[in-house]
Protein backbone atom coordinates (compact mmCIF):
# COMPACT_ATOMS: atom_id res chain seq x y z
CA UNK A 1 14.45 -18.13 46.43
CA UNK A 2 13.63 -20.48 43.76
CA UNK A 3 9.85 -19.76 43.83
CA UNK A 4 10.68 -15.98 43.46
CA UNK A 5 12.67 -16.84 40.55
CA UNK A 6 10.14 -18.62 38.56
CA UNK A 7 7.76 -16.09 39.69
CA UNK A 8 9.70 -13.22 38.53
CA UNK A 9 9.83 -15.36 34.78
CA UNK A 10 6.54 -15.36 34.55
CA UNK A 11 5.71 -11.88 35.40
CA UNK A 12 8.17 -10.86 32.84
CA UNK A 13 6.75 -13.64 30.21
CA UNK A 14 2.99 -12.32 31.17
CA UNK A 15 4.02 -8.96 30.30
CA UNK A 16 5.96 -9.70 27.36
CA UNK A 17 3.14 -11.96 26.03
CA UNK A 18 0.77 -8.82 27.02
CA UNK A 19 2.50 -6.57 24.91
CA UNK A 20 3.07 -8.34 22.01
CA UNK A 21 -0.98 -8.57 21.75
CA UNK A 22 -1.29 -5.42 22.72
CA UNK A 23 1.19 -4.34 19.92
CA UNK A 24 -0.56 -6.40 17.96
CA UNK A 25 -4.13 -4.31 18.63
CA UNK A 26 -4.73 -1.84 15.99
CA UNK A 27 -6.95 -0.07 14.11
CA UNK A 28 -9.39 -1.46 11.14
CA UNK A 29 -7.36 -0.76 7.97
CA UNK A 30 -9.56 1.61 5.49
CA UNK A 31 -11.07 -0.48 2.44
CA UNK A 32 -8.48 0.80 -0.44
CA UNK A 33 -10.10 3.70 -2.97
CA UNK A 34 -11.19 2.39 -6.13
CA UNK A 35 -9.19 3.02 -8.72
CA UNK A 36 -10.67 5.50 -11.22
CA UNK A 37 -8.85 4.78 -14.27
CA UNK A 38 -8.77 2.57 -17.45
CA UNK A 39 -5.34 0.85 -19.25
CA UNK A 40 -5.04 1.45 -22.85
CA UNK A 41 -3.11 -0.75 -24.89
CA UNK A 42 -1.30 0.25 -28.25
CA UNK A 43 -0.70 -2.98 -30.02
CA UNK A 44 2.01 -3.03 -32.71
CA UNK A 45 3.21 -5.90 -34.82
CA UNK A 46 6.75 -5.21 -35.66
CA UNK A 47 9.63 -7.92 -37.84
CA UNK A 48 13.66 -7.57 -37.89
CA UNK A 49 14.68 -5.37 -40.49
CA UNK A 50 16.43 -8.18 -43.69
CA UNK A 51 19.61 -7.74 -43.70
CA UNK A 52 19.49 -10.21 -46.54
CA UNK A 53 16.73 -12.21 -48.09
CA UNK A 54 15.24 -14.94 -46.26
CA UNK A 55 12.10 -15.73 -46.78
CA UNK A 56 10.36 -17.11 -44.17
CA UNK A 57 13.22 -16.77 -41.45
CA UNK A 58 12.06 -13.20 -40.32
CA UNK A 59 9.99 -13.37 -36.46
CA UNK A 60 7.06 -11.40 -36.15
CA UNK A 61 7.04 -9.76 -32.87
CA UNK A 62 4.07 -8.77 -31.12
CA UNK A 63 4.64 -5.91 -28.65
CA UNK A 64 2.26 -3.57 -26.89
CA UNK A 65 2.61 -0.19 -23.62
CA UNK A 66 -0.15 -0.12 -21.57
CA UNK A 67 -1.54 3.54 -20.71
CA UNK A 68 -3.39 4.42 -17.61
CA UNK A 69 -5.89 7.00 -18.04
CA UNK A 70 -7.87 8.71 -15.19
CA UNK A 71 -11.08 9.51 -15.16
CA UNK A 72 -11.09 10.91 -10.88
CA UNK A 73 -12.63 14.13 -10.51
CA UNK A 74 -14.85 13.69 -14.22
CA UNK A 75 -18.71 13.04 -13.46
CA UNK A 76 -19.69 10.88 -15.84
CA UNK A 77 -23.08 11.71 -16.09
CA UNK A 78 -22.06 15.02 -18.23
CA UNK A 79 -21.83 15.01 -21.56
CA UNK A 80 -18.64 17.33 -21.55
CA UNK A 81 -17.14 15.14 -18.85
CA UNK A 82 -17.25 12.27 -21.00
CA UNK A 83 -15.90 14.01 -24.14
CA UNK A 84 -12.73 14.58 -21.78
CA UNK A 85 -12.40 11.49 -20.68
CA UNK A 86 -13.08 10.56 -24.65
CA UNK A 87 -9.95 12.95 -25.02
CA UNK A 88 -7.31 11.88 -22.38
CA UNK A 89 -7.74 8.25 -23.81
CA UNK A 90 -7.15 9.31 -27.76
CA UNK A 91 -4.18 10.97 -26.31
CA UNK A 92 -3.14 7.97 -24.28
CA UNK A 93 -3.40 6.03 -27.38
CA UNK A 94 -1.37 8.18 -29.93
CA UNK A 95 1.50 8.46 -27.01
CA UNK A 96 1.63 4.57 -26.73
CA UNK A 97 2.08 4.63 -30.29
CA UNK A 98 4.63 6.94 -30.77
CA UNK A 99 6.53 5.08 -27.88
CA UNK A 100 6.54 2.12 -29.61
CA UNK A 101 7.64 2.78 -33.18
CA UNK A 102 10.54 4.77 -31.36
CA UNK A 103 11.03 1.71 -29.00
CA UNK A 104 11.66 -0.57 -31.82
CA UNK A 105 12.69 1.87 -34.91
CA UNK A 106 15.12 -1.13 -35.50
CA UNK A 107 12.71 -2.82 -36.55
CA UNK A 108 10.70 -3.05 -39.72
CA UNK A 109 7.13 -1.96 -38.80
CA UNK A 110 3.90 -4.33 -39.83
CA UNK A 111 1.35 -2.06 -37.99
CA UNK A 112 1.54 1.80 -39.01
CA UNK A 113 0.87 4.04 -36.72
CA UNK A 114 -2.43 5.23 -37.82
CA UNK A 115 -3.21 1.23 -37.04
CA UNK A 116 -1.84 1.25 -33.84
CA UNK A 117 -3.69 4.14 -32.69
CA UNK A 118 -6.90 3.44 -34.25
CA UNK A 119 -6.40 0.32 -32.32
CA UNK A 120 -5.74 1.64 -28.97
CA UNK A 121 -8.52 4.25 -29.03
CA UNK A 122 -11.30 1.62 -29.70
CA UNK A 123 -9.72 -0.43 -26.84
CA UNK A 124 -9.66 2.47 -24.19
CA UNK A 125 -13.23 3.64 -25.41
CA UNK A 126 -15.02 0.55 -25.03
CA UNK A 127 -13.40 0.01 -21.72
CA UNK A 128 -14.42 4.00 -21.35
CA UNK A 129 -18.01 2.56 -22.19
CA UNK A 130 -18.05 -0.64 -19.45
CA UNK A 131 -17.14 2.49 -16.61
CA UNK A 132 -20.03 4.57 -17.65
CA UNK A 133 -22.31 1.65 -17.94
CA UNK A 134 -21.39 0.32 -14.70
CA UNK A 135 -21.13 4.51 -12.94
CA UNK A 136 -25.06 5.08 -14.45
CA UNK A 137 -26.34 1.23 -13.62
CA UNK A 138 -24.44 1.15 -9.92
C-alpha cells in the first residue's frame, strides 16, 4: 500500500512537472515594429515673475514637452512625402510651444515663442534628416 502511495505521488508530480513545461512551451514572440517616429523638443527658459526687486534671487528654470511625430505610411524617397513630414514636425513644434508658455504663464518668459519654436523645428528637422539618411543609406 505504501509503494502505491509513493507511486501515485510521483505520477501526479510527473504530470504536474509535465505541464508546467508544457505551459511553459510557446510560440517565438514577433521582433517589435520599429518605431516610425521622431520626438521634438520645445525648449523654453522661463524665471518667477518679481514680486519685488531682488536682484539676483530670481531661478531660471529650464523646461521643455517632447512631441512625437510620425512619419508611418510617408515614403521618404518622395519629395512631397518629405515636405509632410517637414510639416507635421513645424506643427509639432509650434504646439509644444504654445503648451508651454500656457503651462507656465506664471511665469516671466526668457525664451519667446518665436525662439522656442524656431528651436524645436531645427531639432525635429535634423532628427527628420538622420531618418532619411539612414531610410536612403539602409
Amino acid at each position: 500500500m505504501q509503494v502505491a502511495k509513493i507511486s501515485l505521488f510521483a505520477a501526479a508530480g510527473l504530470l504536474l512537472t509535465g505541464g508546467v513545461t508544457f505551459a511553459q512551451q510557446r510560440e517565438p514572440m514577433a521582433a517589435p515594429l520599429p518605431v516610425e517616429e521622431v520626438v521634438v523638443v520645445a525648449p523654453y527658459l522661463v524665471t518667477e515673475k518679481a514680486v519685488e526687486k531682488r536682484p539676483g534671487k530670481m531661478q531660471v528654470l529650464s523646461v521643455s514637452v517632447q512631441r512625437a511625430v510620425s512619419y508611418k505610411g510617408l515614403d521618404l524617397s518622395r519629395q512631397g512625402d518629405i515636405s509632410e513630414f517637414e510639416k507635421r514636425i513645424r506643427n509639432a513644434a509650434r504646439e509644444g510651444c504654445v503648451d508651454l508658455e500656457r503651462m507656465y504663464r506664471d511665469y516671466q518668459p526668457i525664451t519667446s515663442r518665436t525662439e522656442c519654436t524656431r528651436m524645436a523645428i531645427r531639432d525635429g528637422l535634423g532628427k527628420m534628416e538622420d531618418v532619411i539618411t539612414a531610410s536612403t543609406t539602409g
